[in-house]
C-alpha atoms as a PDB file:
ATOM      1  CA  UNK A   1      -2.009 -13.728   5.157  1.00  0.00           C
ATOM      2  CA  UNK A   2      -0.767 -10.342   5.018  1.00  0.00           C
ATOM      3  CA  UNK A   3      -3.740  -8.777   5.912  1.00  0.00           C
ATOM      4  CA  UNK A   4      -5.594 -11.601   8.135  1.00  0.00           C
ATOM      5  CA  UNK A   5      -4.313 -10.443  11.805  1.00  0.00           C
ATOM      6  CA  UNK A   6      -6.384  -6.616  10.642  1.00  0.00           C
ATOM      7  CA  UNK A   7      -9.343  -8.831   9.317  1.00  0.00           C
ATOM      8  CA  UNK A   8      -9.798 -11.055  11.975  1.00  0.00           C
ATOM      9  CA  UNK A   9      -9.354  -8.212  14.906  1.00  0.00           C
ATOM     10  CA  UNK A  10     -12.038  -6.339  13.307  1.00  0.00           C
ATOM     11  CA  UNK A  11     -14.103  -8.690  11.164  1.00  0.00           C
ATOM     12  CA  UNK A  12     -15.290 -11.794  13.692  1.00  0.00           C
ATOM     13  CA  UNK A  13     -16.660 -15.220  11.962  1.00  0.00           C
ATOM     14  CA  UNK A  14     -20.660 -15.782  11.701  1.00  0.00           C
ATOM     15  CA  UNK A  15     -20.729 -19.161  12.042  1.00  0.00           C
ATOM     16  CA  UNK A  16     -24.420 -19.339  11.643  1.00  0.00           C
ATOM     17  CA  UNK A  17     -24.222 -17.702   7.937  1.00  0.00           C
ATOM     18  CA  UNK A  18     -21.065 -19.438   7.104  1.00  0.00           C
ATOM     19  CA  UNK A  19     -19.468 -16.498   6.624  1.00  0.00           C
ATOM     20  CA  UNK A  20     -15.633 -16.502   7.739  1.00  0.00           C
ATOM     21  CA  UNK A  21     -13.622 -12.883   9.049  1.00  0.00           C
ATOM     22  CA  UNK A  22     -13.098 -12.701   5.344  1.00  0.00           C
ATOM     23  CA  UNK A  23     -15.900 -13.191   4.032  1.00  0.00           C
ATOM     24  CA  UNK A  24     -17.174 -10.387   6.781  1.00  0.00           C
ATOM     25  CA  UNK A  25     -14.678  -7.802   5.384  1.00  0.00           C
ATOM     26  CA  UNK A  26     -15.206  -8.673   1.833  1.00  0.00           C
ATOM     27  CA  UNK A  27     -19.094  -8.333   1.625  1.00  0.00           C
ATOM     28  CA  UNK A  28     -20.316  -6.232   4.986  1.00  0.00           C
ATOM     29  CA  UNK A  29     -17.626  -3.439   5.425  1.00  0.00           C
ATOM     30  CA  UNK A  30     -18.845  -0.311   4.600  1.00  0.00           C
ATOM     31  CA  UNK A  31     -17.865   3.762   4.115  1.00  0.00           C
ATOM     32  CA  UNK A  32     -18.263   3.885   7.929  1.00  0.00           C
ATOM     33  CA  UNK A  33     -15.593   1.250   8.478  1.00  0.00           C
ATOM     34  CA  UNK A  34     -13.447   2.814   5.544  1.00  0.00           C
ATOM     35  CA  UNK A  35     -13.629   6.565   7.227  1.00  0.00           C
ATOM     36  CA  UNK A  36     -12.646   5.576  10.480  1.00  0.00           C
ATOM     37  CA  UNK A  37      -9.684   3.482   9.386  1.00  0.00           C
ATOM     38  CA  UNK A  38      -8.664   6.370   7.219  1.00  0.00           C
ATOM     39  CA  UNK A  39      -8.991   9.072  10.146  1.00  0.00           C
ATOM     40  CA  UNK A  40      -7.281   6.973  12.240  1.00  0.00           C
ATOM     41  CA  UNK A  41      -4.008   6.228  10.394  1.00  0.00           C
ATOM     42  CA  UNK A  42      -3.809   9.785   9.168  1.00  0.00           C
ATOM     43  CA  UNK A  43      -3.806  11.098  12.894  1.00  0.00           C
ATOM     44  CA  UNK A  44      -1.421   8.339  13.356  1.00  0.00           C
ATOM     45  CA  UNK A  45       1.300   9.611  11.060  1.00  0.00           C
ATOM     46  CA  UNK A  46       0.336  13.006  11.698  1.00  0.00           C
ATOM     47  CA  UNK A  47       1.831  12.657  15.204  1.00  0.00           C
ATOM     48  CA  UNK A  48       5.111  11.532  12.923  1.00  0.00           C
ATOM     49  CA  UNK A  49       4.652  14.718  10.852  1.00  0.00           C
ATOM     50  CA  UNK A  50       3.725  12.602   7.937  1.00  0.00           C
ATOM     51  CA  UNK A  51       0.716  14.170   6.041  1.00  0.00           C
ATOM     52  CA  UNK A  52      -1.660  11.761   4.796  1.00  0.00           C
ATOM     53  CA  UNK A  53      -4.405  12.931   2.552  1.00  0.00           C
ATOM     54  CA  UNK A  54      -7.695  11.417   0.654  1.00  0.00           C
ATOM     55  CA  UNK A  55      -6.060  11.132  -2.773  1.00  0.00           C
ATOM     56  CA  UNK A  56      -3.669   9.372  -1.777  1.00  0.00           C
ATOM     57  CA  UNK A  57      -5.325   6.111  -1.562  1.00  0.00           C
ATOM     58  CA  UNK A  58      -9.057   6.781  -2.822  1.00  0.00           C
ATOM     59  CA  UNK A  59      -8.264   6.313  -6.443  1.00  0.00           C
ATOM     60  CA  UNK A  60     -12.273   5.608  -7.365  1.00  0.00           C
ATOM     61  CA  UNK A  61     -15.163   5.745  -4.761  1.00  0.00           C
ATOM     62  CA  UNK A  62     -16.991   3.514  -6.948  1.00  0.00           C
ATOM     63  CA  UNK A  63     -14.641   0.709  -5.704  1.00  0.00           C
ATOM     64  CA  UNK A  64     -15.519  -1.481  -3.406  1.00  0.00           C
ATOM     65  CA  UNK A  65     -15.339  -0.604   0.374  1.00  0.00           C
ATOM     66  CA  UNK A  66     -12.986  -3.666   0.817  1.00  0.00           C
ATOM     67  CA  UNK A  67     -10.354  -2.307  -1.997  1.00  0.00           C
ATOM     68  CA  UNK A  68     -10.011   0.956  -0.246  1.00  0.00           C
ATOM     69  CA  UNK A  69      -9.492  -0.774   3.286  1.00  0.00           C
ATOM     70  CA  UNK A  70      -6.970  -2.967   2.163  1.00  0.00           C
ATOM     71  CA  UNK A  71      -5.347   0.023   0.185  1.00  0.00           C
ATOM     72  CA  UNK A  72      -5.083   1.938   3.481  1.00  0.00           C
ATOM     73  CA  UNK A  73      -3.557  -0.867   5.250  1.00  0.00           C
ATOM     74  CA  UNK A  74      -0.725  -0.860   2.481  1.00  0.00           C
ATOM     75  CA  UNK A  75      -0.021   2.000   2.936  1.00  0.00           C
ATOM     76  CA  UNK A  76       0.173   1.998   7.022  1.00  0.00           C
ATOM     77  CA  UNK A  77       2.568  -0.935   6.518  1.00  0.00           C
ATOM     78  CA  UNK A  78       4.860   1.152   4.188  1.00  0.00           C
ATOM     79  CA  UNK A  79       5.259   4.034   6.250  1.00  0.00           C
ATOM     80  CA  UNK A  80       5.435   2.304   9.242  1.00  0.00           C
ATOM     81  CA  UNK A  81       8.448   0.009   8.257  1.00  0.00           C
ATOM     82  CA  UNK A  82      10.238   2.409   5.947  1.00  0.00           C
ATOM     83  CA  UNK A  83      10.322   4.673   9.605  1.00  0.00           C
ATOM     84  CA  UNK A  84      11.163   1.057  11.555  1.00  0.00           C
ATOM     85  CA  UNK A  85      14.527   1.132   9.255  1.00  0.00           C
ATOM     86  CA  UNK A  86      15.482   4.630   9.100  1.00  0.00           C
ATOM     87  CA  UNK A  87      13.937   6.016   5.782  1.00  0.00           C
ATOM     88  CA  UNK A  88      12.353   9.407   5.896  1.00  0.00           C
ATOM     89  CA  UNK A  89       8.732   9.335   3.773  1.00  0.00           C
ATOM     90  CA  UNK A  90       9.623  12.248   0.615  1.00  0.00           C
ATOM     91  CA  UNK A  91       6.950  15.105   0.807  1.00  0.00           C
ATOM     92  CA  UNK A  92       5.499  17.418  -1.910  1.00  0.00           C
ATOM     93  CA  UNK A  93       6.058  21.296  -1.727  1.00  0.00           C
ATOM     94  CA  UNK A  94       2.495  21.654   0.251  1.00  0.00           C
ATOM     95  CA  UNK A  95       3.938  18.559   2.765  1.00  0.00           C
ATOM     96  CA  UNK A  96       1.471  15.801   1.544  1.00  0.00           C
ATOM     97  CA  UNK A  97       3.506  12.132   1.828  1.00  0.00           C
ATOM     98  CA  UNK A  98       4.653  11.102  -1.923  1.00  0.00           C
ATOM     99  CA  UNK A  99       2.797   7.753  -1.563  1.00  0.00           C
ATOM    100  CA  UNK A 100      -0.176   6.672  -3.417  1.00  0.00           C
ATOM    101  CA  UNK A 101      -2.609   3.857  -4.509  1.00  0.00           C
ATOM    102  CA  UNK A 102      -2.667   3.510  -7.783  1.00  0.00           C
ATOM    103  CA  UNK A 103      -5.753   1.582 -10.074  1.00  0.00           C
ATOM    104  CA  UNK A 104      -6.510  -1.995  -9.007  1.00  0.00           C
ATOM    105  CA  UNK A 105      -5.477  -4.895 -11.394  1.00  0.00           C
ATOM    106  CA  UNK A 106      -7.342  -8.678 -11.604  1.00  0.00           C
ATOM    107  CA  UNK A 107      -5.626 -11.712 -12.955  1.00  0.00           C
ATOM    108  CA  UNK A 108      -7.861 -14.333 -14.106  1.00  0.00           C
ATOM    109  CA  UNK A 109      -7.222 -17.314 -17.051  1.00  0.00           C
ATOM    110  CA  UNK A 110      -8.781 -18.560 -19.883  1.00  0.00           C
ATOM    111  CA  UNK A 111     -10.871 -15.892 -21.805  1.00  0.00           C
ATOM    112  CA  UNK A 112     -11.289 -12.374 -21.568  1.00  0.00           C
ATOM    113  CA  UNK A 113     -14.498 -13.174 -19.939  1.00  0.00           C
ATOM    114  CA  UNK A 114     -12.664 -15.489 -17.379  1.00  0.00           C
ATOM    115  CA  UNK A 115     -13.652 -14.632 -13.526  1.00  0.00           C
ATOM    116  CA  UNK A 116     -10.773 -12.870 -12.126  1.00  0.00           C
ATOM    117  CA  UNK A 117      -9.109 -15.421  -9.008  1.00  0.00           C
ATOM    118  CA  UNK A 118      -7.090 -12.586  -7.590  1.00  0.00           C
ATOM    119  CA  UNK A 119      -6.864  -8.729  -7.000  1.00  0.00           C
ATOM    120  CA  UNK A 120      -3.297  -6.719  -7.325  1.00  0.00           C
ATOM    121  CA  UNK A 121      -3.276  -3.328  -5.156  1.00  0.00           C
ATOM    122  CA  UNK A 122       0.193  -1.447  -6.351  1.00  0.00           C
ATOM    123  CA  UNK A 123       1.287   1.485  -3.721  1.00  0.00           C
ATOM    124  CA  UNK A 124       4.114   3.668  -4.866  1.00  0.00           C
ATOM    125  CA  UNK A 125       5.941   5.715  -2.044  1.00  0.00           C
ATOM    126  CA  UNK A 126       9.650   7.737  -2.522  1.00  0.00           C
ATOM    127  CA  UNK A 127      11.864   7.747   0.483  1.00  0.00           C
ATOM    128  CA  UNK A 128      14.880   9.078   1.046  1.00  0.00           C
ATOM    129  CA  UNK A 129      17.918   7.132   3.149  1.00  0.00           C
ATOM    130  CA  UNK A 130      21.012   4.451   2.335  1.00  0.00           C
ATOM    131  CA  UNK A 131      20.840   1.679   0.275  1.00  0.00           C
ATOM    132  CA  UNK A 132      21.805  -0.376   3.526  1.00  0.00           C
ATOM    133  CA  UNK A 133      17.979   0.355   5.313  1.00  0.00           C
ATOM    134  CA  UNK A 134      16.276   1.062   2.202  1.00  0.00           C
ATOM    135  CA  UNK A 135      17.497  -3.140   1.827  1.00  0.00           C
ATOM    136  CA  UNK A 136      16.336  -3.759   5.443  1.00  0.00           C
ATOM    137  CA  UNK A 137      13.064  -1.792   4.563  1.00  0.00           C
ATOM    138  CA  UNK A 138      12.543  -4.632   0.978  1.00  0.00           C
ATOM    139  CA  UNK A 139      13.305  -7.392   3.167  1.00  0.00           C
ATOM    140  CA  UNK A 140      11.064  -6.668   6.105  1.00  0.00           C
ATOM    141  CA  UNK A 141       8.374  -6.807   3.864  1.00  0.00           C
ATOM    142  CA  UNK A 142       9.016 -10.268   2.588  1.00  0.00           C
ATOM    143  CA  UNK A 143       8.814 -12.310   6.481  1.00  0.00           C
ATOM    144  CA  UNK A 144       6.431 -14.476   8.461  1.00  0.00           C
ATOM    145  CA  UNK A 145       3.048 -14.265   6.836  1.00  0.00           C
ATOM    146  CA  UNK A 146       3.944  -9.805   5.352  1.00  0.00           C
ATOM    147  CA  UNK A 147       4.157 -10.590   1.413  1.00  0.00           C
ATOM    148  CA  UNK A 148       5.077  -7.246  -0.182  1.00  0.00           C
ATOM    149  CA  UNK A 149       7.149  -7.492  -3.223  1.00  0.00           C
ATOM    150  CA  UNK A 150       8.999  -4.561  -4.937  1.00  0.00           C
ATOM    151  CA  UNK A 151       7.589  -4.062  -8.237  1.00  0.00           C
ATOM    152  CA  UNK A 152       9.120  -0.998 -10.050  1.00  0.00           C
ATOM    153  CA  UNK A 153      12.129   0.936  -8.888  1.00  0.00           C
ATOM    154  CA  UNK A 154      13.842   3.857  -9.281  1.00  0.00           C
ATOM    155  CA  UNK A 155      16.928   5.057  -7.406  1.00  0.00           C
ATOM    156  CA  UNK A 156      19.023   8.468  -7.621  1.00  0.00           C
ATOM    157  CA  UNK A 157      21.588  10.580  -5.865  1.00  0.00           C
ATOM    158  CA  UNK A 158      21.269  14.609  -5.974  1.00  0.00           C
ATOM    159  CA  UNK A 159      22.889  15.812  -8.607  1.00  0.00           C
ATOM    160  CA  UNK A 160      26.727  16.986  -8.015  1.00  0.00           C
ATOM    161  CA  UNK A 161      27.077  21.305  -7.062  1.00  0.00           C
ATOM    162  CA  UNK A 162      29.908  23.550  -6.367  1.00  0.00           C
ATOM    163  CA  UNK A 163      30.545  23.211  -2.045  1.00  0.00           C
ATOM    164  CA  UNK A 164      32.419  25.846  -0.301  1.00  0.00           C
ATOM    165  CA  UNK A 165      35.767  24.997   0.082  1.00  0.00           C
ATOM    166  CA  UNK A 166      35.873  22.616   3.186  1.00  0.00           C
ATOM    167  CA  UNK A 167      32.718  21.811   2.835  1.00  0.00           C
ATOM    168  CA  UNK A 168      31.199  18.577   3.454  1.00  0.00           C
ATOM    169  CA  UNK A 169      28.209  16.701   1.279  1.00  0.00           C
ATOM    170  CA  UNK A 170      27.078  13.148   2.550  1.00  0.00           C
ATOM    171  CA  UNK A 171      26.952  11.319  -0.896  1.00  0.00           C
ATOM    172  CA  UNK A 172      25.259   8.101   1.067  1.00  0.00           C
ATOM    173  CA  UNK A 173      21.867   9.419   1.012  1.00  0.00           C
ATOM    174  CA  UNK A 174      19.914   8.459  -2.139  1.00  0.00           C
ATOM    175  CA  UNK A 175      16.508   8.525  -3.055  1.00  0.00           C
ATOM    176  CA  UNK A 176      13.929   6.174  -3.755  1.00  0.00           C
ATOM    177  CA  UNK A 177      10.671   5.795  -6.065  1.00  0.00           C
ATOM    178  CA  UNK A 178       9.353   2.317  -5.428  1.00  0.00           C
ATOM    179  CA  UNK A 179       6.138   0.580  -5.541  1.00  0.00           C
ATOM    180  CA  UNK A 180       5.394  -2.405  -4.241  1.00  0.00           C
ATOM    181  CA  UNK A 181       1.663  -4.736  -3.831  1.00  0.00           C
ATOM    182  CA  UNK A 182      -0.385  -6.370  -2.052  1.00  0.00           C
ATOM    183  CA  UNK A 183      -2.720  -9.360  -3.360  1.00  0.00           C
ATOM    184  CA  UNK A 184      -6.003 -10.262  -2.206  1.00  0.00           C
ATOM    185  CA  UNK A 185      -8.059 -13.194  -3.590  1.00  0.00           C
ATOM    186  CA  UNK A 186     -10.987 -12.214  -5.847  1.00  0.00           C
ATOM    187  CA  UNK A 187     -14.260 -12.255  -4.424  1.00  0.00           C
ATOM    188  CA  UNK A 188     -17.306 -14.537  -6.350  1.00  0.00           C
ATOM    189  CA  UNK A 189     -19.341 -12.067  -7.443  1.00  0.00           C
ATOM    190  CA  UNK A 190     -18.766  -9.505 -10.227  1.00  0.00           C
ATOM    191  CA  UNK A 191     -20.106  -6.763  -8.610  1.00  0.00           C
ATOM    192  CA  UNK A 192     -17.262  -6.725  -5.892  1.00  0.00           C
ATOM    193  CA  UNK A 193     -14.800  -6.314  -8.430  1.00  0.00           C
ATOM    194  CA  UNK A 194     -14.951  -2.992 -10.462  1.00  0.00           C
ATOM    195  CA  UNK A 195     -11.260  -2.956 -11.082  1.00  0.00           C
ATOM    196  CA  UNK A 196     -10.033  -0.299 -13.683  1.00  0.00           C
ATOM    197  CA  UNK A 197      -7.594  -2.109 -16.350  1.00  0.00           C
ATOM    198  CA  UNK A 198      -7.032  -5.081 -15.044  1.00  0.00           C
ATOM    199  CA  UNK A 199      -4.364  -7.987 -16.620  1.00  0.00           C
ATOM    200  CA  UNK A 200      -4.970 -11.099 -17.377  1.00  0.00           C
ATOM    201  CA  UNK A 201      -2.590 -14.031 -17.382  1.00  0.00           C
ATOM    202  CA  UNK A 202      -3.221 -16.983 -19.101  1.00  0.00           C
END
């Protein structure tokens, strides 16, 4: 559900095939479909002086088109409600955003050999704000049909320096290295999967 309003805008039913939106988006996007989302999110957050580049989401080309689409749209959601609640997006020394896709993980059960039933897609991103909106930001991800969970956390302060005397230092403003996923049921065929180190629950 978290991705089905972007797959159905984009991805329409053929009927005649019995192929639903996505089914569509799972076996006919291609590197066409994956470049123009990608060029148009990183103008997007360009405008917000938020610099999006390849590596951070493209973690193998040799995934499927599908992984990398849903990847990007991860990461759009991210940015765009970590802004909606007041958290600026952390930036290296060259200004790229600090978030990235990392490898994609399969669950499956039974046997090593078991067909994976669903994909994992972890995004890590470090923001800087209060604990009050970085909350807001956690929770907006978890409402209606948006399914985000936190996964790893880290939280810190800066560390404590000499100040002038009269000085002021606002001690509310912490940082934050989180990474949360999205999950995507596994396709039927093998060939769609090419995850790198996937788990396996059984």
């Amino acid at each position: 559900m978290t991705f089905r309003n972007e797959i159905h805008n984009v991805y329409p039913s053929d009927e005649p095939h019995g192929l639903s939106p996505e089914d569509q988006f799972v076996y006919n996007s291609t590197r066409i479909d994956y470049k123009d989302l990608s060029d148009r999110i990183k103008s997007e957050f360009k405008e917000k002086n938020i610099i999006i580049t390849e590596k951070c989401f493209e973690t193998d080309t040799a995934e499927p088109v599908f992984h990398l689409m849903l990847k990007l749209w991860v990461i759009r959601i991210l940015l765009h409600n970590a802004l909606d609640n007041s958290l600026a997006v952390e930036a290296e020394e060259n200004g790229e955003a600090r978030i990235s896709a990392t490898r994609t993980f399969a669950y499956a059960i039974g046997s090593d050999t078991a067909k994976p039933y669903l994909l994992e897609f972890p995004v890590s991103i470090h923001l800087t704000g209060t604990m009050e909106n970085f909350l807001k930001f956690i929770k907006s991800l978890q409402e209606k049909d948006l399914y985000l969970p936190l996964k790893h956390i880290r939280v810190y302060s800066e560390p404590p320096k000499e100040l002038p005397p009269g000085a002021k230092i606002d001690v509310s403003q912490l940082h934050f290295r989180a990474s949360f996923s999205a999950f995507f049921p596994a396709p039927s065929s093998n060939t769609l999967l090419n995850v790198e180190g996937g788990t396996k629950e059984n």
